[in-house]
Protein backbone atom coordinates (compact mmCIF):
# COMPACT_ATOMS: atom_id res chain seq x y z
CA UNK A 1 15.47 9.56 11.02
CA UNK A 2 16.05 11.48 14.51
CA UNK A 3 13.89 13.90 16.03
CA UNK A 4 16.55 15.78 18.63
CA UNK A 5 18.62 13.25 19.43
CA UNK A 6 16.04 10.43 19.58
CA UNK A 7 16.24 8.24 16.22
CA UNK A 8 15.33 5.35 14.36
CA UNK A 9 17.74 3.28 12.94
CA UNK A 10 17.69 3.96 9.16
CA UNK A 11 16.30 1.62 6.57
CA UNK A 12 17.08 2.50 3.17
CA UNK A 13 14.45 0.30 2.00
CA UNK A 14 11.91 3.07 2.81
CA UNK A 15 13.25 5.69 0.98
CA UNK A 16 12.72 3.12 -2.12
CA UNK A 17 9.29 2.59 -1.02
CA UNK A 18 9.36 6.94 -1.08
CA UNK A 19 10.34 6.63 -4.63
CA UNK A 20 8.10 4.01 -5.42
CA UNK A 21 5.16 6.64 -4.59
CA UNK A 22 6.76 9.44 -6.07
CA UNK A 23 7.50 7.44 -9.71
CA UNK A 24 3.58 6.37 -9.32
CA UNK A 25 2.23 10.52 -8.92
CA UNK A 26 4.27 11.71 -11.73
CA UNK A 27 2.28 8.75 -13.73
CA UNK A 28 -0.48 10.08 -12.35
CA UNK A 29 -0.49 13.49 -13.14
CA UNK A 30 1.10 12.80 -17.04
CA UNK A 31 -1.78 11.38 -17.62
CA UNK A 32 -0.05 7.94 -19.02
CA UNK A 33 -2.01 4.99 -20.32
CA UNK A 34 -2.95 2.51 -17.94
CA UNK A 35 -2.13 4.49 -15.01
CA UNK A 36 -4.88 6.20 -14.16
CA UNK A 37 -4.96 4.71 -10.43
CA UNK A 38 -1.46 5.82 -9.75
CA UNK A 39 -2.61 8.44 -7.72
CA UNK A 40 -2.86 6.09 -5.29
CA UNK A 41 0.70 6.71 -4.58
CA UNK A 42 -0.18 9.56 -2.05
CA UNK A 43 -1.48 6.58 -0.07
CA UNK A 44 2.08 5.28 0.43
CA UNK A 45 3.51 8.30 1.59
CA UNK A 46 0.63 8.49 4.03
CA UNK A 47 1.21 5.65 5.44
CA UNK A 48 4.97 6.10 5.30
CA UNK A 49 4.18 9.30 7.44
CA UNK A 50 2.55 7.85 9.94
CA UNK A 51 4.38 5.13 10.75
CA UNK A 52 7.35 7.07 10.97
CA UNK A 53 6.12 10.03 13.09
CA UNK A 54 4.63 7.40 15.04
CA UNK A 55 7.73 5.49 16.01
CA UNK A 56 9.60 8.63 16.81
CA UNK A 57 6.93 10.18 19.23
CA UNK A 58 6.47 6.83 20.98
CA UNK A 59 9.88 6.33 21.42
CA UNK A 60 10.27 9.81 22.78
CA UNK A 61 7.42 8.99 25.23
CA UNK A 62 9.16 6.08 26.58
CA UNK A 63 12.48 7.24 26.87
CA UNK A 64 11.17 10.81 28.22
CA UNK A 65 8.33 10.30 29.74
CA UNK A 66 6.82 13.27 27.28
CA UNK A 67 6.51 14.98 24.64
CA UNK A 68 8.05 17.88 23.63
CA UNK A 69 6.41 19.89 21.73
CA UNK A 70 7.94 23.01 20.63
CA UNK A 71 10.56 20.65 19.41
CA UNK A 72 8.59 18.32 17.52
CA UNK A 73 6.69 21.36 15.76
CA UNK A 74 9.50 23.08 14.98
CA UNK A 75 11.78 20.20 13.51
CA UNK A 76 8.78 19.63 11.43
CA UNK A 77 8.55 23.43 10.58
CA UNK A 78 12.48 23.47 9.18
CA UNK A 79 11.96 20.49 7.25
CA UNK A 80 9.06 21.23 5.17
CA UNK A 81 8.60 25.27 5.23
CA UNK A 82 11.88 26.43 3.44
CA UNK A 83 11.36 24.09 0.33
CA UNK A 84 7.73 25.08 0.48
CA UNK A 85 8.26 29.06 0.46
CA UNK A 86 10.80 28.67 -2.54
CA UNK A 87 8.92 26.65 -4.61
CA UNK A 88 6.21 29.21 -3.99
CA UNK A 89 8.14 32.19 -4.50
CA UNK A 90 9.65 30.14 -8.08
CA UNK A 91 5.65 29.87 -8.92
CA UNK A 92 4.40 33.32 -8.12
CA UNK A 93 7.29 34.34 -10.31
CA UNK A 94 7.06 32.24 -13.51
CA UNK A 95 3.66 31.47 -13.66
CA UNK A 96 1.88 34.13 -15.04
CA UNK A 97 4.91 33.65 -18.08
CA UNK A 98 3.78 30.26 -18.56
CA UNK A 99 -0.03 30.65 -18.18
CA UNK A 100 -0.69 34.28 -19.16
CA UNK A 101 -4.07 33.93 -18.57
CA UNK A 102 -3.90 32.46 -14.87
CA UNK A 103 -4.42 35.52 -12.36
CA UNK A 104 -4.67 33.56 -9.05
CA UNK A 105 -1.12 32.53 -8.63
CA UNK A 106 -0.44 34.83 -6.01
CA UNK A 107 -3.58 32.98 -4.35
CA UNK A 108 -3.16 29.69 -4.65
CA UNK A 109 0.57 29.97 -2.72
CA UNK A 110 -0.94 31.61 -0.05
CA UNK A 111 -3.69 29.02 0.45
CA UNK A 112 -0.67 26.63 -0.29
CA UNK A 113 1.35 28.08 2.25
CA UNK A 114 -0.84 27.99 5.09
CA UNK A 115 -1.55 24.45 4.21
CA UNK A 116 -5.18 24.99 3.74
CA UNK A 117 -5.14 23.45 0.29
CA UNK A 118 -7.21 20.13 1.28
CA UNK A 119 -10.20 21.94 2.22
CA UNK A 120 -9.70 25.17 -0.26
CA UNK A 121 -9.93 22.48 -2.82
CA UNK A 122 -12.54 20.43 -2.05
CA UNK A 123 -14.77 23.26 -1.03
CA UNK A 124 -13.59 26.52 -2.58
CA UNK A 125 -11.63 25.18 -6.16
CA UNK A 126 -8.69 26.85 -4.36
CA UNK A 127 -5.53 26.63 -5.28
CA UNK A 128 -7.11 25.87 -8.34
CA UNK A 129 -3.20 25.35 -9.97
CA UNK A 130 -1.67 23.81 -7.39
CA UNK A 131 -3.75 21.07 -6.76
CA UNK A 132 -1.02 18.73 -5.39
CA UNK A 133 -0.75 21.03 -2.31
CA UNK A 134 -3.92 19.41 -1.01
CA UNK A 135 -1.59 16.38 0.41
CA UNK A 136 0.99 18.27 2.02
CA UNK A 137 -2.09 19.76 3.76
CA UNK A 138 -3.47 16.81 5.14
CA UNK A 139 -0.05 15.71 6.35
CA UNK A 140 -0.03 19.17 8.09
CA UNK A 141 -3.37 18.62 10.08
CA UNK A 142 -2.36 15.36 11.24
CA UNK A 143 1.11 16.61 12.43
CA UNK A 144 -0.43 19.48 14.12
CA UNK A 145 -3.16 16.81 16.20
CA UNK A 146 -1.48 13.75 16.68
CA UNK A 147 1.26 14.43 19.30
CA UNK A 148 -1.03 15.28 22.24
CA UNK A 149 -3.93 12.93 20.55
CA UNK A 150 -1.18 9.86 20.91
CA UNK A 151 -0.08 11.25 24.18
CA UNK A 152 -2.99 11.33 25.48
CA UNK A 153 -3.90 7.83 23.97
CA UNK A 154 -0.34 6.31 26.12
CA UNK A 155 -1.59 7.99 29.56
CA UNK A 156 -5.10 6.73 29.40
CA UNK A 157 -4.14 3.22 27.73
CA UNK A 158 -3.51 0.25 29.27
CA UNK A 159 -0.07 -0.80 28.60
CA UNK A 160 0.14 -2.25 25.22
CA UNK A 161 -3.60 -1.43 24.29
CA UNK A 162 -2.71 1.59 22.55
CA UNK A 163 -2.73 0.07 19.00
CA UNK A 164 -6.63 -1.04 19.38
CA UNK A 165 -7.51 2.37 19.91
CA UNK A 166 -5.61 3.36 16.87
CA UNK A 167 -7.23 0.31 15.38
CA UNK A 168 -10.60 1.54 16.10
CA UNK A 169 -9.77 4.75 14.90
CA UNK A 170 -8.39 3.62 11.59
CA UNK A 171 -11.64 1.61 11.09
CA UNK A 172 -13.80 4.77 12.14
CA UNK A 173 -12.21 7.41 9.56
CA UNK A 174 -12.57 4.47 6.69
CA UNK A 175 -16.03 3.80 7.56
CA UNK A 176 -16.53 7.77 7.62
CA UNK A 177 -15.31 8.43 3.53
CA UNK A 178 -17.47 4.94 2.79
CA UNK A 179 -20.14 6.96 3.81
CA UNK A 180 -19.56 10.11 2.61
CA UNK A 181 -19.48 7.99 -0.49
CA UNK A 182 -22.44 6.56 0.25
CA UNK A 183 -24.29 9.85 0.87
CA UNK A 184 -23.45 10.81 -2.85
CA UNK A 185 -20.89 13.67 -1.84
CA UNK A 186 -18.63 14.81 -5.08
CA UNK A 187 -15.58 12.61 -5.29
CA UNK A 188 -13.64 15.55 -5.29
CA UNK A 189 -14.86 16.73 -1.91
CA UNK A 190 -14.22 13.27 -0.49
CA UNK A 191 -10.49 13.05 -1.92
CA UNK A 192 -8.87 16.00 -1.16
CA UNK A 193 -10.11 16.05 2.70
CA UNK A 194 -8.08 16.23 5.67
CA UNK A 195 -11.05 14.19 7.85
CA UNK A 196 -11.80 11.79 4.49
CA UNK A 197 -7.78 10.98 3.80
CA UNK A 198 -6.65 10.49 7.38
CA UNK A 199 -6.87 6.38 7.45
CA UNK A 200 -3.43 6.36 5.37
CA UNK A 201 -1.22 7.66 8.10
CA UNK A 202 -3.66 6.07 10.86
CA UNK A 203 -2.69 2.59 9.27
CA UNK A 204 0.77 3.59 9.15
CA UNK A 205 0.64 4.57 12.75
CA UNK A 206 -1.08 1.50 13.89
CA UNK A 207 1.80 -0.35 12.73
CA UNK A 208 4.23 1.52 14.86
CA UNK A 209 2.06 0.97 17.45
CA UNK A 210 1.94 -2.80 17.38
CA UNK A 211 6.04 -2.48 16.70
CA UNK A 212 6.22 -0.78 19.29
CA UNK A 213 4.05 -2.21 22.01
CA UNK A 214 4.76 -5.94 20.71
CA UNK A 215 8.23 -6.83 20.48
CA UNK A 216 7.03 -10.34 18.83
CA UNK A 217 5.13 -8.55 16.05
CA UNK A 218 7.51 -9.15 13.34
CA UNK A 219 8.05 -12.75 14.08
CA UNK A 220 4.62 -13.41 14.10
CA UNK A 221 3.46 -11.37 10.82
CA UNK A 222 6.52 -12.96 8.67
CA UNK A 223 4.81 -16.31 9.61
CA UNK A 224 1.95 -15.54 7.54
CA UNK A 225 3.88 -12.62 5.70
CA UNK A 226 3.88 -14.99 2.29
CA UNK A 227 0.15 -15.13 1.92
CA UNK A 228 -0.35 -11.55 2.67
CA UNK A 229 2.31 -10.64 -0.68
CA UNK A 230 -0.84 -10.83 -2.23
CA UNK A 231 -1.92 -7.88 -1.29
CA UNK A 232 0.85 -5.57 -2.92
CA UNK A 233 0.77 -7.61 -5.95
CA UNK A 234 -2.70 -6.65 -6.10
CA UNK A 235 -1.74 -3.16 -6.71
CA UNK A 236 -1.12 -2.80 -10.42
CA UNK A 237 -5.28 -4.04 -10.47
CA UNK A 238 -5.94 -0.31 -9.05
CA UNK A 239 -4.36 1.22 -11.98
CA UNK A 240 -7.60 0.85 -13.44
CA UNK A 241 -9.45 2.53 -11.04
CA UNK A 242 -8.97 6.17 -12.16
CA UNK A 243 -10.16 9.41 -11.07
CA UNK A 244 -13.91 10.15 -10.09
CA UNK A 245 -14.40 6.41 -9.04
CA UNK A 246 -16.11 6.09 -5.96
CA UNK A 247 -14.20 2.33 -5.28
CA UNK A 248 -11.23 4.31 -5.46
CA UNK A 249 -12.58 6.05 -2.36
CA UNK A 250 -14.37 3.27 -0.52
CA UNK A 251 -12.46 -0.31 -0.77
CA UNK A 252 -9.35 1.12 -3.25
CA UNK A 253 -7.49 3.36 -0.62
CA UNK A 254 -7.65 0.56 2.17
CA UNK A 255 -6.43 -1.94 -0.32
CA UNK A 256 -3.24 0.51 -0.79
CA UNK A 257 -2.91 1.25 2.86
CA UNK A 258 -2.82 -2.45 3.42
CA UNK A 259 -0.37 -3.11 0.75
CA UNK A 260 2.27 -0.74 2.17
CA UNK A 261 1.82 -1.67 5.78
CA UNK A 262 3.09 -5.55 4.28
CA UNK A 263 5.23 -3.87 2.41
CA UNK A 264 6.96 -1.93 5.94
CA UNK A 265 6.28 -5.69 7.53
CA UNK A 266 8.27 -7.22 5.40
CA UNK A 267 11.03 -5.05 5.03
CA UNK A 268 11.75 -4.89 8.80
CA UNK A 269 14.66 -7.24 8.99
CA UNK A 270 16.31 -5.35 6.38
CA UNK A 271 16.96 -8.69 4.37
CA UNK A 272 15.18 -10.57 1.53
CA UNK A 273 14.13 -10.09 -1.85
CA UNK A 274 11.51 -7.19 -1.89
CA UNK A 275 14.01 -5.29 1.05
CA UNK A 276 17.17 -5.55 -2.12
CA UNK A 277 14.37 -4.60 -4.68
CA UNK A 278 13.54 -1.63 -2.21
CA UNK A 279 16.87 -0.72 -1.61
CA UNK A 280 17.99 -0.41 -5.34
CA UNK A 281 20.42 2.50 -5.23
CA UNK A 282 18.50 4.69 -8.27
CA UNK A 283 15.16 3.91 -5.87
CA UNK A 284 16.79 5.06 -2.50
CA UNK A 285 18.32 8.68 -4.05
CA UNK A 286 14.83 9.52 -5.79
CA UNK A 287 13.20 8.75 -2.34
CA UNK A 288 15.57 10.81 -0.55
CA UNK A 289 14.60 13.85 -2.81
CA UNK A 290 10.73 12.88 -3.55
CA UNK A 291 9.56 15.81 -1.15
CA UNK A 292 11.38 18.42 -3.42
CA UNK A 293 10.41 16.37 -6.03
CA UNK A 294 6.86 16.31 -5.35
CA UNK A 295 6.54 20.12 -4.69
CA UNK A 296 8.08 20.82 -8.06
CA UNK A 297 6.74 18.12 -10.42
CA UNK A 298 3.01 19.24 -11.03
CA UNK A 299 3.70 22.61 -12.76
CA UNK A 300 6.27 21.61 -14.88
CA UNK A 301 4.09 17.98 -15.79
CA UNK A 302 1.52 20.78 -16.15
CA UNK A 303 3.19 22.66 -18.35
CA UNK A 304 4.40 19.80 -20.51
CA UNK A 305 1.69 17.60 -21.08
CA UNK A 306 -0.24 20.21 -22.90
CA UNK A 307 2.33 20.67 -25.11
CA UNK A 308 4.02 17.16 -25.49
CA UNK A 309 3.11 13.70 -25.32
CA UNK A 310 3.07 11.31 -22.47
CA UNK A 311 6.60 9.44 -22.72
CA UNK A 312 8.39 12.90 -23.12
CA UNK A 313 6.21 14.48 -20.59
CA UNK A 314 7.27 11.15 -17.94
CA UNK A 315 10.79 11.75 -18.93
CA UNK A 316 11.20 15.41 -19.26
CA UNK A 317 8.73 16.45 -16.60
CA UNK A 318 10.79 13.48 -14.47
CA UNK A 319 14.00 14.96 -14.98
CA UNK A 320 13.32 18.93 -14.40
CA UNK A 321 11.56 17.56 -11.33
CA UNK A 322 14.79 15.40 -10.17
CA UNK A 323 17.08 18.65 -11.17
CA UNK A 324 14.47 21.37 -9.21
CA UNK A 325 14.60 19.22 -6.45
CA UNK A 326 18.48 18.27 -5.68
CA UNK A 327 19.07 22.38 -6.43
CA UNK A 328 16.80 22.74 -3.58
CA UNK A 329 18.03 19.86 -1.52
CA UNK A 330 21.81 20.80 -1.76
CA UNK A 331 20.96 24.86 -0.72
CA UNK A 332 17.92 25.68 1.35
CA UNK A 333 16.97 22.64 2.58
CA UNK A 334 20.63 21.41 3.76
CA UNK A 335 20.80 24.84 5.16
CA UNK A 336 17.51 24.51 6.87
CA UNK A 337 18.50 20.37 8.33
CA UNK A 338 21.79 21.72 9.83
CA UNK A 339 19.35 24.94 11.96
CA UNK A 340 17.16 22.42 12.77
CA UNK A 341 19.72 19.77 13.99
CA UNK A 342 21.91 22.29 16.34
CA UNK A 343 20.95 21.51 19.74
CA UNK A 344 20.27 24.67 22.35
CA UNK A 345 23.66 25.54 24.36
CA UNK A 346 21.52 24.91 27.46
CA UNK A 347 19.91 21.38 26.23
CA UNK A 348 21.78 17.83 27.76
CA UNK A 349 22.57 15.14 25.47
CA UNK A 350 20.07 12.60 25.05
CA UNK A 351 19.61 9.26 24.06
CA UNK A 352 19.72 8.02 20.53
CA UNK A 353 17.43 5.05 20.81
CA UNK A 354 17.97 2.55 18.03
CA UNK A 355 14.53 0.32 17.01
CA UNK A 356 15.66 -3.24 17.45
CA UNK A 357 15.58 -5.87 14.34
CA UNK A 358 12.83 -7.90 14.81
């Protein structure tokens, strides 16, 4: 992953963990037996997130002394918006064929496209048929705040102190959705909010942090890595928590958060069992495509599961997904990478900075 010439070294291990999540949502939204929880796998690619944007903007800030942001915002811009506006365009197009009697199509992709889905929903039922948009919303809001809130966090920090703020902070936004729990809000409210569904990519940016600012990390955290496997063994317990269950909201999402950032822990070195199990090639190539797969997967599960029965609906609703998404990869979105890779005529080369093994 590079943002303009300053990279981290890939690990194919977390596109598995990608298609980890993205397996768990379509679960999730087929409505299979015994998966009710596996909505938790937004949580993963929260944490994912973070820890990824993380890494790249600190190591931008300590090779360059800065951030820029025009860059940042607009790598992030051609990676996300063409898939977006096509899948939106597809919707606005087909759905009133599939759902005659849905009139808000047009609606819902503009709320969807100004990534104002997270609050439309909790607040306004809007897009009321495109209710996975409320994710890619959140992710929005914290890519649009956390540049100059973590730049501002490395001037005023003392050096290596950074990560306790983000600490703090991570323990702040859980403590706020406890209690908004607490105060009897509706769970939907509470899920689909940018300010309740932050601590995900907080977590995952505390680890980069403490990567970042402790070179030792690793070697300390495998130490004590074995007991802490616990923790994402743990996971297929929240399957059972479904939807409109406030533990889901108040110890079930930290319990997830944790359980990826052991997961990213222990998958550092790029060696052992659960990096091979991670890396599986099948894993890796659905992770690679899990954004276009995610966009396209909840109409067409939609569509299915009131028509067809769950293992069809996994399988068929899996595999128009998988084909929607690698048309889009292989045209628009290639299309879009190569724009948003060319470097200005006027910029100098700079650094690609490689994150060591720890």
């Amino acid at each position: 992953m590079k943002a303009g010439g300053i990279g981290l070294r890939y690990n194919p291990a977390l596109d598995g963990l990608r298609g980890v999540a993205i397996a768990l949502v379509i679960l999730s939204h087929a409505h299979v037996p015994l998966f009710d929880g596996a909505f938790f796998g937004v949580d993963v690619f929260f944490v994912l997130s973070g820890f990824l944007i993380t890494s790249l903007l600190l190591i931008e800030l300590q090779t360059e002394g800065r951030l820029d942001y025009w860059r940042f915002y607009r790598r992030r811009l051609l990676r996300l918006m063409p898939a977006l506006l096509l899948f939106l365009a597809v919707y606005v197009a087909v759905a009133p064929l599939l759902w005659p009697g849905a009139h808000d199509a047009l609606t819902d992709a503009l709320v969807s496209a100004l990534y104002l889905a997270d609050y439309g929903i909790a607040f306004f039922d809007q897009p009321a048929s495109l209710l996975h948009m409320w994710s890619l919303s959140v992710e929005e809001h914290f890519y649009l705040i956390w540049p100059p809130l973590l730049a501002l966090g490395v001037a005023r920090c003392r050096r290596g102190q950074l990560w306790r703020v983000i600490a703090v902070l991570w323990v702040a936004a859980t403590a706020w959705r406890v209690l908004c729990v607490a105060w009897d809000q509706p769970f939907y409210q509470v899920f689909f909010r940018f300010d309740t569904r932050a601590t995900g990519l907080l977590a995952g940016a505390l680890l980069a942090a403490l990567l970042h600012e402790q070179p030792d990390f690793i070697a300390r955290a495998r130490r004590h890595l074995p007991s802490a496997l616990w923790l994402p063994l743990a996971v297929p317990v929240l399957m059972g928590l479904g939807w409109d269950s406030s533990d889901a909201l108040s110890w079930g999402m930290p319990a997830v958060e944790g359980a990826a950032v052991v997961l990213l822990v222990a998958v550092q070195r790029q060696r052992g069992l659960i990096w091979r199990m991670l890396s599986a090639p099948a894993l890796v190539k659905l992770g690679q495509l899990s954004y276009g797969v995610y966009l396209w997967h909840y109409p067409v599960v939609r569509y299915l599961r009131a028509e067809l029965p769950w293992p069809w609906v996994v399988l068929l609703g899996g595999a128009i997904s998988l084909a929607l998404a690698a048309l889009s990869y292989y045209t628009i979105e290639r299309w879009a990478l190569r724009w948003r890779d060319r470097a200005p005529a006027s910029a100098r080369p700079r650094p690609t900075v490689s994150v060591p093994a720890h």
